[in-house]
Protein backbone atom coordinates (compact mmCIF):
# COMPACT_ATOMS: atom_id res chain seq x y z
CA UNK A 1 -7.39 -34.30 -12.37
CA UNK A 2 -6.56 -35.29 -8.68
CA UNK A 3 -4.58 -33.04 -6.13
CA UNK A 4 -2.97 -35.32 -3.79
CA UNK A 5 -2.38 -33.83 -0.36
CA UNK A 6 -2.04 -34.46 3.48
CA UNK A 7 -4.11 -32.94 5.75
CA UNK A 8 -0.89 -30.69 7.73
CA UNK A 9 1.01 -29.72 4.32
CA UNK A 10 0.88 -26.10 4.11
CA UNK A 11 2.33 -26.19 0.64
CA UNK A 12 -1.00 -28.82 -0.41
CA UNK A 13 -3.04 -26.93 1.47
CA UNK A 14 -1.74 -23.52 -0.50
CA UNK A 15 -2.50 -25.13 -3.12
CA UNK A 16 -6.56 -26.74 -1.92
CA UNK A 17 -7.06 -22.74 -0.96
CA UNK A 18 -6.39 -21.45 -4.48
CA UNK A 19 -8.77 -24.05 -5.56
CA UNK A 20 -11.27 -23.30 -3.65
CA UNK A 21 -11.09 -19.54 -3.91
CA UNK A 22 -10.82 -20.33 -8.13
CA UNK A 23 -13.99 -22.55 -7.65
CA UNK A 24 -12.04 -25.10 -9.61
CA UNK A 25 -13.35 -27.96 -6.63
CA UNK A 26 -15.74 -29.94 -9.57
CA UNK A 27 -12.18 -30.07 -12.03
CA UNK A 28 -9.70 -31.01 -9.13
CA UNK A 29 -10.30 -33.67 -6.91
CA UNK A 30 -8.55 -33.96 -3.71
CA UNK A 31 -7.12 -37.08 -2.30
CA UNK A 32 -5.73 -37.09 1.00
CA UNK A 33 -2.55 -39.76 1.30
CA UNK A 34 0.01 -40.05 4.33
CA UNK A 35 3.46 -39.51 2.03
CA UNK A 36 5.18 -41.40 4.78
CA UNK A 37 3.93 -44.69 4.27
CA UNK A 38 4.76 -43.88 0.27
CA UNK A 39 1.53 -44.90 -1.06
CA UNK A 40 1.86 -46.69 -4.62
CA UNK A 41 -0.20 -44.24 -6.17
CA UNK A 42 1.83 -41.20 -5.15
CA UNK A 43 4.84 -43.06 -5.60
CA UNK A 44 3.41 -43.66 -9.17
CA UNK A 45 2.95 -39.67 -10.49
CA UNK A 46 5.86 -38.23 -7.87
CA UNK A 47 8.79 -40.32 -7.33
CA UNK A 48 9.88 -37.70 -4.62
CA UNK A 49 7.41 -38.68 -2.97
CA UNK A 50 6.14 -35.99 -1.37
CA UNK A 51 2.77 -33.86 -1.77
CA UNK A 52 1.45 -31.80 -3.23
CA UNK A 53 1.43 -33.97 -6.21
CA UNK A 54 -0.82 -32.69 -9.20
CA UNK A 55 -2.39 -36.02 -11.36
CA UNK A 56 -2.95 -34.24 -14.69
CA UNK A 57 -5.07 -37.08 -16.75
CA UNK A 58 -2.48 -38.21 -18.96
CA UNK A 59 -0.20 -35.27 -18.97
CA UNK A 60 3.10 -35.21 -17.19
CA UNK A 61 2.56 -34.92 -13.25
CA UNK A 62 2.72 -31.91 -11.49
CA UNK A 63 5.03 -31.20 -8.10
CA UNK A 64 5.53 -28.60 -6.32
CA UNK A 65 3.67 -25.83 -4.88
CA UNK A 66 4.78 -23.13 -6.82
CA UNK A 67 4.24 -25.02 -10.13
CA UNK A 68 0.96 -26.33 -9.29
CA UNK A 69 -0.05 -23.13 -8.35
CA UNK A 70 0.37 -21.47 -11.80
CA UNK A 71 -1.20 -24.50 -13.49
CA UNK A 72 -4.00 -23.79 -11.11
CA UNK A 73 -4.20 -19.51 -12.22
CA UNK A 74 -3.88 -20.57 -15.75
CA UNK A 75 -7.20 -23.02 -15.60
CA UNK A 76 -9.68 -19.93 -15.97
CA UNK A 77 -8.97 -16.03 -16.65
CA UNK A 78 -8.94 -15.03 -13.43
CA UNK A 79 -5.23 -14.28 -12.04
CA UNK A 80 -4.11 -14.75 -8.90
CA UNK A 81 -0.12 -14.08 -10.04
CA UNK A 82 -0.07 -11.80 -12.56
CA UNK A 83 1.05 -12.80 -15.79
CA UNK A 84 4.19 -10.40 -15.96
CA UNK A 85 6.18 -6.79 -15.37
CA UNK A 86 7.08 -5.84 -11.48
CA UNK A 87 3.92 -7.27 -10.15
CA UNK A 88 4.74 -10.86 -10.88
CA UNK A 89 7.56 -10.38 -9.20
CA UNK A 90 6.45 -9.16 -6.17
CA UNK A 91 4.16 -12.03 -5.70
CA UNK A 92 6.56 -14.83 -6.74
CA UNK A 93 8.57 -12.94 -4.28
CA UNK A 94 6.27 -13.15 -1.52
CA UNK A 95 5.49 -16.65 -2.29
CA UNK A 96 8.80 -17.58 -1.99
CA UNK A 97 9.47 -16.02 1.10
CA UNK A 98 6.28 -17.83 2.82
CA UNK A 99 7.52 -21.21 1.39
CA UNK A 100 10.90 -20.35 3.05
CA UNK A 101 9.35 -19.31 6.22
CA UNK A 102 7.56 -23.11 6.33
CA UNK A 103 11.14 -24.88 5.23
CA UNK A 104 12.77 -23.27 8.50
CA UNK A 105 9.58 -23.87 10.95
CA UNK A 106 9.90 -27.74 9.70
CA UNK A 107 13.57 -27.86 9.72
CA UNK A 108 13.17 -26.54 13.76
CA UNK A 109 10.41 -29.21 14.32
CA UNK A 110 12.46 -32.43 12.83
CA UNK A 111 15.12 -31.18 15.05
CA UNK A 112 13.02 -30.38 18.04
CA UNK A 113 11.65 -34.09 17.49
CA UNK A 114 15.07 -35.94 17.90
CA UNK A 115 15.56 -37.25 21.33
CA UNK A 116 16.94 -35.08 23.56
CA UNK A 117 20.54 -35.89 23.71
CA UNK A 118 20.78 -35.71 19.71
CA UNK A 119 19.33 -32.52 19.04
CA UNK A 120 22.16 -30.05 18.08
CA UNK A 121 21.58 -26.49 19.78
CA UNK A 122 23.22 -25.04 16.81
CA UNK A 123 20.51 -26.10 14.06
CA UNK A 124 17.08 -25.56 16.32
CA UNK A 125 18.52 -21.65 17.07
CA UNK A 126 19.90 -21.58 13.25
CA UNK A 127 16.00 -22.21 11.99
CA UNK A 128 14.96 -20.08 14.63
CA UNK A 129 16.72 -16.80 13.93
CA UNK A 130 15.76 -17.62 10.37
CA UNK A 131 12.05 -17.82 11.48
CA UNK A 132 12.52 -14.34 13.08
CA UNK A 133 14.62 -12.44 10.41
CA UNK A 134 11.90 -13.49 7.87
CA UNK A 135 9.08 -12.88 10.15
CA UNK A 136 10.54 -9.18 10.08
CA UNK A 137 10.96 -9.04 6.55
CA UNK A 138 7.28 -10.06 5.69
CA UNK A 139 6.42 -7.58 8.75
CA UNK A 140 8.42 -4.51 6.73
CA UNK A 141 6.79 -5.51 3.50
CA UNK A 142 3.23 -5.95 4.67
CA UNK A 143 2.61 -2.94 2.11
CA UNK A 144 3.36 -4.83 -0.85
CA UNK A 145 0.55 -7.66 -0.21
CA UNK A 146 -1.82 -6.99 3.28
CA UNK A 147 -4.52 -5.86 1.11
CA UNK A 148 -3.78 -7.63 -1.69
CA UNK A 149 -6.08 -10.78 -2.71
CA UNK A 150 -3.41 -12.96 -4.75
CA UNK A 151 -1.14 -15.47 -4.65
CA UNK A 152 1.68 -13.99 -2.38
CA UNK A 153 -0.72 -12.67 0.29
CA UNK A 154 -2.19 -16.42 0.36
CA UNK A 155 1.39 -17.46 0.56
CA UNK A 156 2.04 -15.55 3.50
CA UNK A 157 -1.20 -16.13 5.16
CA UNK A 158 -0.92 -20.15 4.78
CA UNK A 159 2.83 -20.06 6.14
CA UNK A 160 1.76 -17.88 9.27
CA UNK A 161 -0.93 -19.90 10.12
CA UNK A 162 1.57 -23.12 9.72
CA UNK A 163 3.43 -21.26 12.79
CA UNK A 164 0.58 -21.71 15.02
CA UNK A 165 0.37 -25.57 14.01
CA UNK A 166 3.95 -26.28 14.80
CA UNK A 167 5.94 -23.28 16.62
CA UNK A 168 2.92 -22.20 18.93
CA UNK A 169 5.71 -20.95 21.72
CA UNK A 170 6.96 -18.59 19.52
CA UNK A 171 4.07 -16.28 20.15
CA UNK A 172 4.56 -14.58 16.93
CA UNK A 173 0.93 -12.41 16.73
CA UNK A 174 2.11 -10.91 20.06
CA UNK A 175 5.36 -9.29 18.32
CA UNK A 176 3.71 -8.84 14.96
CA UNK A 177 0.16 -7.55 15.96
CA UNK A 178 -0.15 -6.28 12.05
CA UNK A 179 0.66 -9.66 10.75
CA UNK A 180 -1.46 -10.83 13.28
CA UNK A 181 -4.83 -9.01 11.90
CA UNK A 182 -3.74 -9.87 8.16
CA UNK A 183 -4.07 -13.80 8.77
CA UNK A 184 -6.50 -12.96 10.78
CA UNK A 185 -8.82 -11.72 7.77
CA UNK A 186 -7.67 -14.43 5.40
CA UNK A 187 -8.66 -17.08 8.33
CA UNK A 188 -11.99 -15.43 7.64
CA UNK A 189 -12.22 -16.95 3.82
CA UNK A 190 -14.27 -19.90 3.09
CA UNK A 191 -10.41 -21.48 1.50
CA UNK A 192 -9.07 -21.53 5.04
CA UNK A 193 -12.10 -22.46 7.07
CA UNK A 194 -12.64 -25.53 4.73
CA UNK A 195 -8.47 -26.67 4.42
CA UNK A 196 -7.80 -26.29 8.55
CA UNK A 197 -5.32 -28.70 9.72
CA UNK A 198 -6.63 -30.95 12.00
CA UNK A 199 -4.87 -29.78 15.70
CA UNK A 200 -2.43 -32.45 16.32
């Protein structure tokens, strides 16, 4: 099977940790594409175009993160989202809040991008104050996954980390010291030294 991926995606690169931490690298390979230039052979398995993108060797392709993931957990018996009850939710939950908190930092950055005189003040603030009121929410729920070694707490330490790539000013480990010391420990894991971002 091939994983295609870019080298900034937090949702591929989600997915490359949980890989990695399955020890799944010798049944997954990797390919890094730029989805921007829609490469023919992305284009070919995802016609959203976008990655991740999950070849499956004959099998119906596999897009997004969330879906991939569970393929992923399902290749071997070892779970990183539990198969059902409470606990499955909690992690889906988690996950989904992560994903959410990358949607809004990317939404702020394709806005921050325009040129100055067509960037709307409304929409940069609007992601903003969504970055914040989730950034409290993961904050008051840090029971739920800090010490947890799943799928949600990888979630929410891949999205965190995606702050640092691409909303740096908001200084987020200064107002969230606790969050700040849980990515700091996942940073730690061999899944997140080997799937950095490059620093662009």
């Amino acid at each position: 099977m091939k994983l295609y991926v870019s080298p900034t995606s937090p949702y591929a690169r989600k997915c490359r940790a949980l890989i990695i931490e399955k020890s799944l690298e010798r049944k997954i390979e990797v390919i890094e594409c730029d989805p921007r230039s829609d490469p023919e052979e992305l284009l070919a398995i995802n016609p959203l175009g976008k990655v991740p993108a999950l070849d499956r060797d004959g099998a119906p392709a596999l897009m997004d993160s969330p879906l991939i993931c569970e393929f992923i957990d399902r290749m071997d018996e070892e779970n990183w989202i539990p198969r059902r009850g409470e606990s499955r939710i909690l992690v889906m939950r988690q996950q989904a809040l992560a994903d959410g908190l990358i949607d809004l930092t990317i939404g702020r950055r394709i806005e921050m991008q325009r040129d100055a005189d067509k960037q709307w003040d409304f929409w940069s603030e609007r992601w903003e104050r969504g970055v914040r009121r989730t950034l409290d929410a993961l904050n008051q729920d840090r029971s739920q996954y800090e010490r947890s070694v799943d799928l949600g707490a990888l979630s929410v330490a891949i999205a965190l980390h995606y702050l640092d790539l691409r909303f740096a000013e908001l200084n987020w480990r200064e107002t969230y010291p606790e969050l700040a010391a849980f990515a700091a420990r996942w940073d730690q894991r061999a899944s997140f030294e080997q799937t950095r971002p490059p620093a662009v």
